[in-house]
N, C-alpha and C. Protein backbone atom coordinates (compact mmCIF):
# COMPACT_ATOMS: atom_id res chain seq x y z
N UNK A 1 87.59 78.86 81.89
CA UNK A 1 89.04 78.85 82.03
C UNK A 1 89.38 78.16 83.34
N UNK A 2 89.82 76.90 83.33
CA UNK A 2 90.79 77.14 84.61
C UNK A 2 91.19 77.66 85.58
N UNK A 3 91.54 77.28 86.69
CA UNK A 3 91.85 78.31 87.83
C UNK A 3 93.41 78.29 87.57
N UNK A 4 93.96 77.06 87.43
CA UNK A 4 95.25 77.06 87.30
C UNK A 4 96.06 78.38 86.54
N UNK A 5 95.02 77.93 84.98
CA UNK A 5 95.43 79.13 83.79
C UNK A 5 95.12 80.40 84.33
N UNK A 6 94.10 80.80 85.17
CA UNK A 6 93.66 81.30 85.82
C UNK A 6 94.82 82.55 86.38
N UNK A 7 95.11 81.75 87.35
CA UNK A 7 95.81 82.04 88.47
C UNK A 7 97.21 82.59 87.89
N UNK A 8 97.91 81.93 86.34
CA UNK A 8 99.32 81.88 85.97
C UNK A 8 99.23 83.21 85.21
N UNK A 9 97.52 83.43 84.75
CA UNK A 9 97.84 84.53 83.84
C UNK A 9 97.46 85.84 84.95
N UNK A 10 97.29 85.81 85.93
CA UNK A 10 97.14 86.89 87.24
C UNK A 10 98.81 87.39 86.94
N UNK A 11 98.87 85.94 87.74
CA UNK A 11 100.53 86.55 87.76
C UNK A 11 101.38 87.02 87.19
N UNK A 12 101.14 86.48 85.78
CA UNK A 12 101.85 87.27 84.53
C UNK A 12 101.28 88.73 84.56
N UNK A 13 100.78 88.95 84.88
CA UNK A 13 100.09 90.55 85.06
C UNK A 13 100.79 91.39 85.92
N UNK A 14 100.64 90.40 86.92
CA UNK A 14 101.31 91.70 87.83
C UNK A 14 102.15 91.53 88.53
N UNK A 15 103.12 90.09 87.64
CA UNK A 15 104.55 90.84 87.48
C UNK A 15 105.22 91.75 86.97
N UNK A 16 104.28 91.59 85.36
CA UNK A 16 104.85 92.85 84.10
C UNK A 16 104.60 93.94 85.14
N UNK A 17 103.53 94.09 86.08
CA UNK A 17 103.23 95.52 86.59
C UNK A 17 104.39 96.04 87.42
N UNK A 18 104.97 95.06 87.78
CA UNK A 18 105.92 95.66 89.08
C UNK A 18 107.21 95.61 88.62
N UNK A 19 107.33 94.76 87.44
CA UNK A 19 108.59 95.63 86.06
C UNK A 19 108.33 97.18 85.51
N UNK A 20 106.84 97.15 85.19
CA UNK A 20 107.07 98.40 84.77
C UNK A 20 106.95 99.50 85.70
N UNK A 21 106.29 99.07 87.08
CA UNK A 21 106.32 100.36 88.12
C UNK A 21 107.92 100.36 88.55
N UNK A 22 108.51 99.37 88.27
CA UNK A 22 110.16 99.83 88.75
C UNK A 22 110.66 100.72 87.70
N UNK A 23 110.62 100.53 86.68
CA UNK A 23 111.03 101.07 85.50
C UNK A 23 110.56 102.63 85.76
N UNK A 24 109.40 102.56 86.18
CA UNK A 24 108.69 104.12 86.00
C UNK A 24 109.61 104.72 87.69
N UNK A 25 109.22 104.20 88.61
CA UNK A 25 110.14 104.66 89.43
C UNK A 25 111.40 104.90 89.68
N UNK A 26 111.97 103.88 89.00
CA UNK A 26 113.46 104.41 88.91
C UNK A 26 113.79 106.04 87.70
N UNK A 27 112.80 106.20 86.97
CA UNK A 27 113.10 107.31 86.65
C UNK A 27 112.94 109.05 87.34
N UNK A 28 111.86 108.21 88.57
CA UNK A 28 111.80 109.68 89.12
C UNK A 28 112.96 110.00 90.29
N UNK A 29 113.31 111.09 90.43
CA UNK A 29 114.13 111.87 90.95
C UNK A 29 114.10 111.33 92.26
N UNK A 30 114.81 111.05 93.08
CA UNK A 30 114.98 110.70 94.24
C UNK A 30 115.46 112.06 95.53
N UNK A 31 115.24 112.16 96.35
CA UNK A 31 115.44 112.72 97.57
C UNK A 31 116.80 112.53 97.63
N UNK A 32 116.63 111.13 98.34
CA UNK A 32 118.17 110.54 98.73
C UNK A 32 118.35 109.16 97.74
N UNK A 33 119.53 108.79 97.72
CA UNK A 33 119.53 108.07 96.44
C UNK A 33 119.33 106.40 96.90
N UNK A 34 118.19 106.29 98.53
CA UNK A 34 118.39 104.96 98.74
C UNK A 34 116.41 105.04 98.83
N UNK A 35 116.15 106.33 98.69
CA UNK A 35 114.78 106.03 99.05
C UNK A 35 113.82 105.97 98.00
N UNK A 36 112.62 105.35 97.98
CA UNK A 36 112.05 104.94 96.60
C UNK A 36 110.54 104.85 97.14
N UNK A 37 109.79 105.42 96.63
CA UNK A 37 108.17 105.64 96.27
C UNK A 37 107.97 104.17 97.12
N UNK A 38 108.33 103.39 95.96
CA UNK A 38 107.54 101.97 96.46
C UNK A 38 106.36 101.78 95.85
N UNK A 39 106.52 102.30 94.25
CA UNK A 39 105.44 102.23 93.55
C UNK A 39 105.13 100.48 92.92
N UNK A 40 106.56 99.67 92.97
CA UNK A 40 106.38 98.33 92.17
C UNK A 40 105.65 97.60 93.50
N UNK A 41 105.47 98.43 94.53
CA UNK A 41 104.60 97.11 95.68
C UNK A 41 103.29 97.34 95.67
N UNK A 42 102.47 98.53 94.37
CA UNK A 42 101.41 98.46 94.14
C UNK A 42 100.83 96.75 94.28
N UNK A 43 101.50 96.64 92.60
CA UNK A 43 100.81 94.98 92.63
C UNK A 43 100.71 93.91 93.50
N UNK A 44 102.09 93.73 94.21
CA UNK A 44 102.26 93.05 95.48
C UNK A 44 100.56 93.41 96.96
N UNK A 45 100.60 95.21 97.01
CA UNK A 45 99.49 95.26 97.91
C UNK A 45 97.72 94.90 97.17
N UNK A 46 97.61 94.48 95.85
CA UNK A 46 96.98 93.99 94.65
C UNK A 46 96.37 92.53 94.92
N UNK A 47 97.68 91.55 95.20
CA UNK A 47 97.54 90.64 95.19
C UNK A 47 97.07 89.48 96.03
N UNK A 48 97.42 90.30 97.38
CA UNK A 48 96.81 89.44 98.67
C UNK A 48 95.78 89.35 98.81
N UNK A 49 94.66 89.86 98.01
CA UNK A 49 93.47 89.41 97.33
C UNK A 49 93.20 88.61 96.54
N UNK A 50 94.02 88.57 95.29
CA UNK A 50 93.74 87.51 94.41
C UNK A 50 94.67 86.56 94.31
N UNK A 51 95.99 86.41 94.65
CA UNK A 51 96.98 85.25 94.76
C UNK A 51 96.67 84.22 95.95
N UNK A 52 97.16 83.26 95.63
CA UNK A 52 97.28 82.15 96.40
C UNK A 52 98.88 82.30 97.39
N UNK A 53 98.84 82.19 98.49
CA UNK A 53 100.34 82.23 99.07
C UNK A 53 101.65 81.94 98.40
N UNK A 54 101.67 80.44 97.50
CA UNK A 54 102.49 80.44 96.67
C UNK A 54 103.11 81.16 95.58
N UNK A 55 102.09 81.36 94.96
CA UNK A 55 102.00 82.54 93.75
C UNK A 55 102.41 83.64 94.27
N UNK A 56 101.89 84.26 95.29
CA UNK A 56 102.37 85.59 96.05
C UNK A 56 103.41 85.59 96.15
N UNK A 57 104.18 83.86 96.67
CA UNK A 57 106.15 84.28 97.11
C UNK A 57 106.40 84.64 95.45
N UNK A 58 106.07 83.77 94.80
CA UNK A 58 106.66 84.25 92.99
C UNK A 58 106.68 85.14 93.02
N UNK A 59 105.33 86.16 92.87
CA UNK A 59 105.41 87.09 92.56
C UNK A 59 106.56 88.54 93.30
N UNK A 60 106.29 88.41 94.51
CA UNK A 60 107.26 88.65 95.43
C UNK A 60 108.87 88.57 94.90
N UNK A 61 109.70 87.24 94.68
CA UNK A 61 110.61 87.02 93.78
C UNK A 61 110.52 87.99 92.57
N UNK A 62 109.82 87.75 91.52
CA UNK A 62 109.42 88.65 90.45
C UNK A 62 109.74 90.20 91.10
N UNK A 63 109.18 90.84 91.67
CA UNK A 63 109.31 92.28 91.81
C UNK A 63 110.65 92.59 92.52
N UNK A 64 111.28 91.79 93.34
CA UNK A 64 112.73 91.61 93.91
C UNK A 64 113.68 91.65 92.52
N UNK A 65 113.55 90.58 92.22
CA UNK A 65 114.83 90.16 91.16
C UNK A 65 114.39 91.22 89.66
N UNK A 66 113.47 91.42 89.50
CA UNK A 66 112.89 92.23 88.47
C UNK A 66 113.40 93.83 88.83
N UNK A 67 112.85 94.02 89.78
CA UNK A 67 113.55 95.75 90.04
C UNK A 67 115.23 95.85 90.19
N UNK A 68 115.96 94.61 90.78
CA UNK A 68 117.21 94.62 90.58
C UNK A 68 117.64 94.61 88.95
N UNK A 69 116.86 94.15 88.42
CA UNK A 69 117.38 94.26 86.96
C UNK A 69 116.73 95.42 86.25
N UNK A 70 115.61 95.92 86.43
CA UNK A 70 115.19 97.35 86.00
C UNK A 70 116.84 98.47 86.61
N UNK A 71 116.92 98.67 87.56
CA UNK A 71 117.81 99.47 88.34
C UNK A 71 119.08 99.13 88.27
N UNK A 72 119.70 97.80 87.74
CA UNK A 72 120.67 97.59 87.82
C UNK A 72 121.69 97.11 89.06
N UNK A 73 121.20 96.79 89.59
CA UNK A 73 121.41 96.20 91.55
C UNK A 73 121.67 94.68 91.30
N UNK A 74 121.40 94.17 90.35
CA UNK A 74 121.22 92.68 90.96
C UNK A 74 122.46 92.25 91.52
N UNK A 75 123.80 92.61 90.97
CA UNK A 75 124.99 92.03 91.57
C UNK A 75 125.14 92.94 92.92
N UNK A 76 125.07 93.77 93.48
CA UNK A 76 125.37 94.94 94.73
C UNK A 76 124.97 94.24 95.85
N UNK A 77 125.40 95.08 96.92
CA UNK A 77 124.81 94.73 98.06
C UNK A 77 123.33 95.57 98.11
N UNK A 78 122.63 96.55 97.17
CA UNK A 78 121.18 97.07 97.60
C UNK A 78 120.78 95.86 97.25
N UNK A 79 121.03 94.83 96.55
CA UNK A 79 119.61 93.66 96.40
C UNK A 79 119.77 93.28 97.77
N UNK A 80 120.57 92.95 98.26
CA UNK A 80 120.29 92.60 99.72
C UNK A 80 119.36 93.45 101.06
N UNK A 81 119.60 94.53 100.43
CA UNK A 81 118.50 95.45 101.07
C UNK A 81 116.71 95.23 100.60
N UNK A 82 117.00 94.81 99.67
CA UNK A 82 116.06 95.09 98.80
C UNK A 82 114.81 93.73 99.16
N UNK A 83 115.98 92.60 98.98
CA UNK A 83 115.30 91.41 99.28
C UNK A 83 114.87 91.53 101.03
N UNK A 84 115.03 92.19 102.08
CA UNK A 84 115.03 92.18 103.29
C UNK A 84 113.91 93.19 103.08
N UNK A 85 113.77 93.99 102.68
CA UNK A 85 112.48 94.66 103.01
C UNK A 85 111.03 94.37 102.44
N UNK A 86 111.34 93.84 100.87
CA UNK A 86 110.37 93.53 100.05
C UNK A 86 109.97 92.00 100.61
N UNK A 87 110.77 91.04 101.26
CA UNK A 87 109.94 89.97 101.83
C UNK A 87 109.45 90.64 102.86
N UNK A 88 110.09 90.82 103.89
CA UNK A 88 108.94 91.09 104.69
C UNK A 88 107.61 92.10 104.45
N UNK A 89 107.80 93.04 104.31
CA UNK A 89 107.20 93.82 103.75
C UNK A 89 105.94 93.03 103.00
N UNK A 90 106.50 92.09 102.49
CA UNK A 90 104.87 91.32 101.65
C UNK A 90 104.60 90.17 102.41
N UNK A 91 105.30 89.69 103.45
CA UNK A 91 104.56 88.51 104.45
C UNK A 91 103.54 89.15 105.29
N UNK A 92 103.96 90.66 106.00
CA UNK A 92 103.32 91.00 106.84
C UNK A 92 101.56 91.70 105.96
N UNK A 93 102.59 91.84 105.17
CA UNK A 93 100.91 92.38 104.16
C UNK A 93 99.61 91.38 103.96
N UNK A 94 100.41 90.04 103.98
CA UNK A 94 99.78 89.04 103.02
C UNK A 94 99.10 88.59 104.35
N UNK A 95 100.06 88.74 105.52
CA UNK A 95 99.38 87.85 107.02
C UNK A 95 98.03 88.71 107.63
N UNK A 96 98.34 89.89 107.69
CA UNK A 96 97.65 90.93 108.47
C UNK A 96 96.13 90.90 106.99
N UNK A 97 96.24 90.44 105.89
CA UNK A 97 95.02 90.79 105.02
C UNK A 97 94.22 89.45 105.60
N UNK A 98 95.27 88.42 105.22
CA UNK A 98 94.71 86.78 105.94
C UNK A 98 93.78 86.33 107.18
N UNK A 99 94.73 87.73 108.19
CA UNK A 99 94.25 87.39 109.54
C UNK A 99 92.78 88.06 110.03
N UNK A 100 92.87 89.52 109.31
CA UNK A 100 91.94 90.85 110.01
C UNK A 100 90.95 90.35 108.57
N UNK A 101 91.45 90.21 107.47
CA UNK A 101 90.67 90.03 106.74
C UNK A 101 90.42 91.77 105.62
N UNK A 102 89.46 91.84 104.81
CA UNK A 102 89.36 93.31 103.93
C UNK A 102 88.26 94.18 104.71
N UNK A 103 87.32 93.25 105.47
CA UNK A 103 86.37 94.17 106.47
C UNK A 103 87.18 94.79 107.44
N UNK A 104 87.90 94.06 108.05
CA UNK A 104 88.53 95.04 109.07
C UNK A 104 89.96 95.62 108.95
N UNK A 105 90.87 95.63 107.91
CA UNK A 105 91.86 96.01 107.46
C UNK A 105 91.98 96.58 105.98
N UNK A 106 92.27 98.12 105.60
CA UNK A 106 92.09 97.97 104.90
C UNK A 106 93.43 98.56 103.89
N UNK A 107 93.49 98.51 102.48
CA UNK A 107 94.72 98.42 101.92
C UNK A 107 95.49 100.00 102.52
N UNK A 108 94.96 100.90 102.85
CA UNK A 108 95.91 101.71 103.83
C UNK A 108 96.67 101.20 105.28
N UNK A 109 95.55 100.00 105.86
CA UNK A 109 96.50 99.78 106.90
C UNK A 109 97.11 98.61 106.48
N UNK A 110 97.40 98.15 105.30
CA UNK A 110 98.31 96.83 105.26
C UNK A 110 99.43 98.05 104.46
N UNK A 111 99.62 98.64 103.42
CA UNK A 111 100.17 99.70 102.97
C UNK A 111 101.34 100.26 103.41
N UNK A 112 100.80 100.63 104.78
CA UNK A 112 101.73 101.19 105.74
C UNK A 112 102.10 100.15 106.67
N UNK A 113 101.21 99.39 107.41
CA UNK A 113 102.29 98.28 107.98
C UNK A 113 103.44 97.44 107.28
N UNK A 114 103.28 97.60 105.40
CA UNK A 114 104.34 97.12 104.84
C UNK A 114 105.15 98.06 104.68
N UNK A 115 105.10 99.19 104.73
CA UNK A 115 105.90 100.07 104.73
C UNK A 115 106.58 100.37 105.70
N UNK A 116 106.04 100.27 106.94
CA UNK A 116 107.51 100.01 108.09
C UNK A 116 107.93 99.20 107.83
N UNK A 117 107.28 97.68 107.83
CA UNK A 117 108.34 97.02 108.21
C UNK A 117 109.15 96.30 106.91
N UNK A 118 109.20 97.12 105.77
CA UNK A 118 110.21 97.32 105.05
C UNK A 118 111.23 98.11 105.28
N UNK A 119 110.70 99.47 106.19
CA UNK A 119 111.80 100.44 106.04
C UNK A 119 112.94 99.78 107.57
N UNK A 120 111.75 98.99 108.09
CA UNK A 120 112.63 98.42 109.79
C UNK A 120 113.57 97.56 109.14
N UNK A 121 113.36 96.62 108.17
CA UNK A 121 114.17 95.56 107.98
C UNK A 121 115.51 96.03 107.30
N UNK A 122 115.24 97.15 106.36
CA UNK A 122 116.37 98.23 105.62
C UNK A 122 117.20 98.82 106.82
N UNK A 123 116.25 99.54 107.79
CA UNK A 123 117.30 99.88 108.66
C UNK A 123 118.22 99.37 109.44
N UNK A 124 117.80 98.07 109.84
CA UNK A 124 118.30 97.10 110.40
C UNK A 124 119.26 96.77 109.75
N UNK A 125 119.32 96.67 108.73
CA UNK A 125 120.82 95.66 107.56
C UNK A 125 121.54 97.06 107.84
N UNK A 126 121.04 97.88 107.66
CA UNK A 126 121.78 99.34 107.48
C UNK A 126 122.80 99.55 108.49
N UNK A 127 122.29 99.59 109.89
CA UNK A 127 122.54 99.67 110.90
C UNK A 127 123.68 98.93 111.46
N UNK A 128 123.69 97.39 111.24
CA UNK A 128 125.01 96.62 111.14
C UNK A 128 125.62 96.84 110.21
N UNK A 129 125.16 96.74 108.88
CA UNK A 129 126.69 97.13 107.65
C UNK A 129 127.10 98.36 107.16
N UNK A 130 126.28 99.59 107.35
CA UNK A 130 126.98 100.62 107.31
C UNK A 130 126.91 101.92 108.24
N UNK A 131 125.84 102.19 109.24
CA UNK A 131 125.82 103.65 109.30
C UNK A 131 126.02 102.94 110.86
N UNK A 132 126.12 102.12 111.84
CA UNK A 132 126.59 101.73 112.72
C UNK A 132 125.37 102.99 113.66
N UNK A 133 125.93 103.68 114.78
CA UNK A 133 125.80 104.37 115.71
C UNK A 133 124.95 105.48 114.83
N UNK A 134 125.07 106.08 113.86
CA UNK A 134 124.70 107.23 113.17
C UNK A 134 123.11 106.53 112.70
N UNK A 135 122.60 105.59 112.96
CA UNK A 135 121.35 105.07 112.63
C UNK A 135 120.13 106.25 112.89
N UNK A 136 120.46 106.66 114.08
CA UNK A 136 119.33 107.60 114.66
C UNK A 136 119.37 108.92 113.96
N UNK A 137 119.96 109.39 113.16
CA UNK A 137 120.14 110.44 111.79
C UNK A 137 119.41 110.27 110.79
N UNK A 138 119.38 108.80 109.98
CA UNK A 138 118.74 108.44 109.21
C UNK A 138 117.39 108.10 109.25
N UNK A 139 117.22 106.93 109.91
CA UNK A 139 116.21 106.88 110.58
C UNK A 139 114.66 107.57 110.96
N UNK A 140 114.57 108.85 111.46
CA UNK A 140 113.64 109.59 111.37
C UNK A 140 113.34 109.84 110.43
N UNK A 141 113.66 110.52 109.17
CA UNK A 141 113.34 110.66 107.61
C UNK A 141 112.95 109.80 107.35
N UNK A 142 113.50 108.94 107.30
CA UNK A 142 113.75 107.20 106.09
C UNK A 142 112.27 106.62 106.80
N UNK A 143 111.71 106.27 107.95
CA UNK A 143 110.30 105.97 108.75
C UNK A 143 109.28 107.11 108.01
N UNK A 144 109.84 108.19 108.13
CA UNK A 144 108.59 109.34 107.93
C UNK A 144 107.91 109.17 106.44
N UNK A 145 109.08 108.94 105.84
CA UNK A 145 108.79 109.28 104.22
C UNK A 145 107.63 107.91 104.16
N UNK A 146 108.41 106.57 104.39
CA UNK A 146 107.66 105.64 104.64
C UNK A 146 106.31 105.78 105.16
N UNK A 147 106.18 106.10 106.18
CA UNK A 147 104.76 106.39 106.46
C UNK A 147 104.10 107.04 105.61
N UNK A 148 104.36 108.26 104.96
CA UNK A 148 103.38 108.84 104.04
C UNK A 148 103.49 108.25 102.53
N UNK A 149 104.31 107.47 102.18
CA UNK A 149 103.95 106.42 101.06
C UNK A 149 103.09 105.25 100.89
N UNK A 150 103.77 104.81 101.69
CA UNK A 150 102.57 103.74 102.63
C UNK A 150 101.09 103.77 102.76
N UNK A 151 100.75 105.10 103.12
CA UNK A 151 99.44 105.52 103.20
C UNK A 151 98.99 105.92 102.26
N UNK A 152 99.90 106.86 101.09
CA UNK A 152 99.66 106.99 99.91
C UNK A 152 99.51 106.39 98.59
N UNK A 153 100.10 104.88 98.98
CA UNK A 153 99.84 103.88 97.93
C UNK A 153 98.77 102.89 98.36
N UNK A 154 98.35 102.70 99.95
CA UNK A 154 97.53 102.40 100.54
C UNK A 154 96.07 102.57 99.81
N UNK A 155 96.29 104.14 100.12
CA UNK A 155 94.63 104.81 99.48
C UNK A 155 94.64 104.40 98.08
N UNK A 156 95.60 104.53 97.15
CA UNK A 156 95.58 104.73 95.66
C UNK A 156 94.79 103.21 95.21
N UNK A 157 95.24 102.40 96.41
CA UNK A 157 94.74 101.05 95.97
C UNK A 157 93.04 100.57 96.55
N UNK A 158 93.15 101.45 97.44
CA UNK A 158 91.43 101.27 98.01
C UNK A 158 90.66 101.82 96.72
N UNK A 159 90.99 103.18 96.20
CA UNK A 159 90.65 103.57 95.40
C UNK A 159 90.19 102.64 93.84
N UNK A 160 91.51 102.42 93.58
CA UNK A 160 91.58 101.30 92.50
C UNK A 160 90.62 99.88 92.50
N UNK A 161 90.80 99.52 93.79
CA UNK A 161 89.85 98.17 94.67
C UNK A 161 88.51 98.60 94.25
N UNK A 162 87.74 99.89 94.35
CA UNK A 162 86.48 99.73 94.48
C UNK A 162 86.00 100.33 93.12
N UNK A 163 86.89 100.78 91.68
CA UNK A 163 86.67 100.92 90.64
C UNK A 163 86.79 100.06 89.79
N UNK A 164 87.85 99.21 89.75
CA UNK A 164 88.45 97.88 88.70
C UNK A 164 87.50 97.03 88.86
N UNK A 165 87.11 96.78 87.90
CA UNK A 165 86.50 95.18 87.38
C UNK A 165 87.08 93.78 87.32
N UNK A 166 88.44 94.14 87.02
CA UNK A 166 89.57 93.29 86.67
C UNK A 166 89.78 93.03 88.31
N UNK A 167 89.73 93.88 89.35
CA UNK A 167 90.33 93.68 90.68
C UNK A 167 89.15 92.76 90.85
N UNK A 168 87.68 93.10 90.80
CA UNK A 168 86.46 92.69 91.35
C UNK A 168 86.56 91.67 91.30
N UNK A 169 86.53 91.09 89.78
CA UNK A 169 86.50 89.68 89.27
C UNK A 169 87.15 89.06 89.77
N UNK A 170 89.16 88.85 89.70
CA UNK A 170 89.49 88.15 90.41
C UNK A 170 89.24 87.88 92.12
N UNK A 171 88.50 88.78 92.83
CA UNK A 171 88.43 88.52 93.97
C UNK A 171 87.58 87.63 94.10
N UNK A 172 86.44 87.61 93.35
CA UNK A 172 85.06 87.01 93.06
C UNK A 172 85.41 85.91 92.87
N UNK A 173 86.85 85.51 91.68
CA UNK A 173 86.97 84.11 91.19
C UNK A 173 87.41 83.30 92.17
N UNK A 174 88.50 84.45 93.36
CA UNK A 174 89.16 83.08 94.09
C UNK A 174 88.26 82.65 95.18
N UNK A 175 87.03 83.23 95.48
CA UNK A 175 86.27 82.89 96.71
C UNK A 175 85.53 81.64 96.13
């Protein structure tokens, strides 16, 4: 097969994945009604192994514009939240796997470094367009929860990393 075909049918994968982890997440019960598991950035923390940078922004796009339409956001101002945390959130993932590499970083600490600095970039929009001065209220929760998701989707994927075949292979193919 191709790397090209290769590579297009990755992505078709795990985009459907981060349609259907929105889908599945948007059904569970929320805390507060802005905070979210962050289960569709499974595939996203998936991919900085087997995608190519380009493919990664797609896919990236894909789980943005895809969960706005699972959830119903795409016209609102949360896609704007949404798009501010989920890019960064997957540059810093994709840089810090690039840079440290899988020996010395591993999907718990990219996990959670995407998980701040998703929840920094949220707070930040937050902070100028709505909660102004009252930031430091929110804030502590909204970081905390983050951190223990982060770490918790972190592990789920180390886990996953060293059982899947399907993960193995593509790592195998792109080297």
């Amino acid at each position: 097969m191709s790397t090209q075909l290769y590579g297009k049918k990755n992505l078709a994968l795990l985009g459907a994945m981060c349609l259907f982890l929105s889908a599945v997440e948007y059904m569970i019960p929320k805390p507060l009604p802005f905070m979210r598991i962050g289960l569709a950035n499974l595939p996203l923390l998936l991919a900085v192994d087997i995608l190519p940078f380009s493919s990664f922004l797609v896919l990236t796009g894909i789980k943005i514009f895809g969960q706005a339409l699972v959830t119903g956001t795409l016209f609102s101002y949360i896609l704007l939240f949404s798009i501010a945390g989920t890019f960064f959130s997957a540059m810093i993932m994709f840089a810090l796997r690039r840079i440290f590499g899988s020996s010395r970083i591993t999907f718990v600490g990219i996990g959670t470094a995407g998980a701040m600095v998703s929840n920094a970039a949220q707070l930040a929009l937050a902070q100028v367009f709505i909660l102004k001065e009252n930031m430091r209220y929110i804030a502590p929760p909204f970081l905390a929860a983050g951190l223990v998701t982060g770490i918790a989707l972190g592990i789920f994927c180390e886990v996953f990393s060293r059982q899947s075949l399907y993960y193995q292979m593509n790592v195998l193919h792109k080297q």
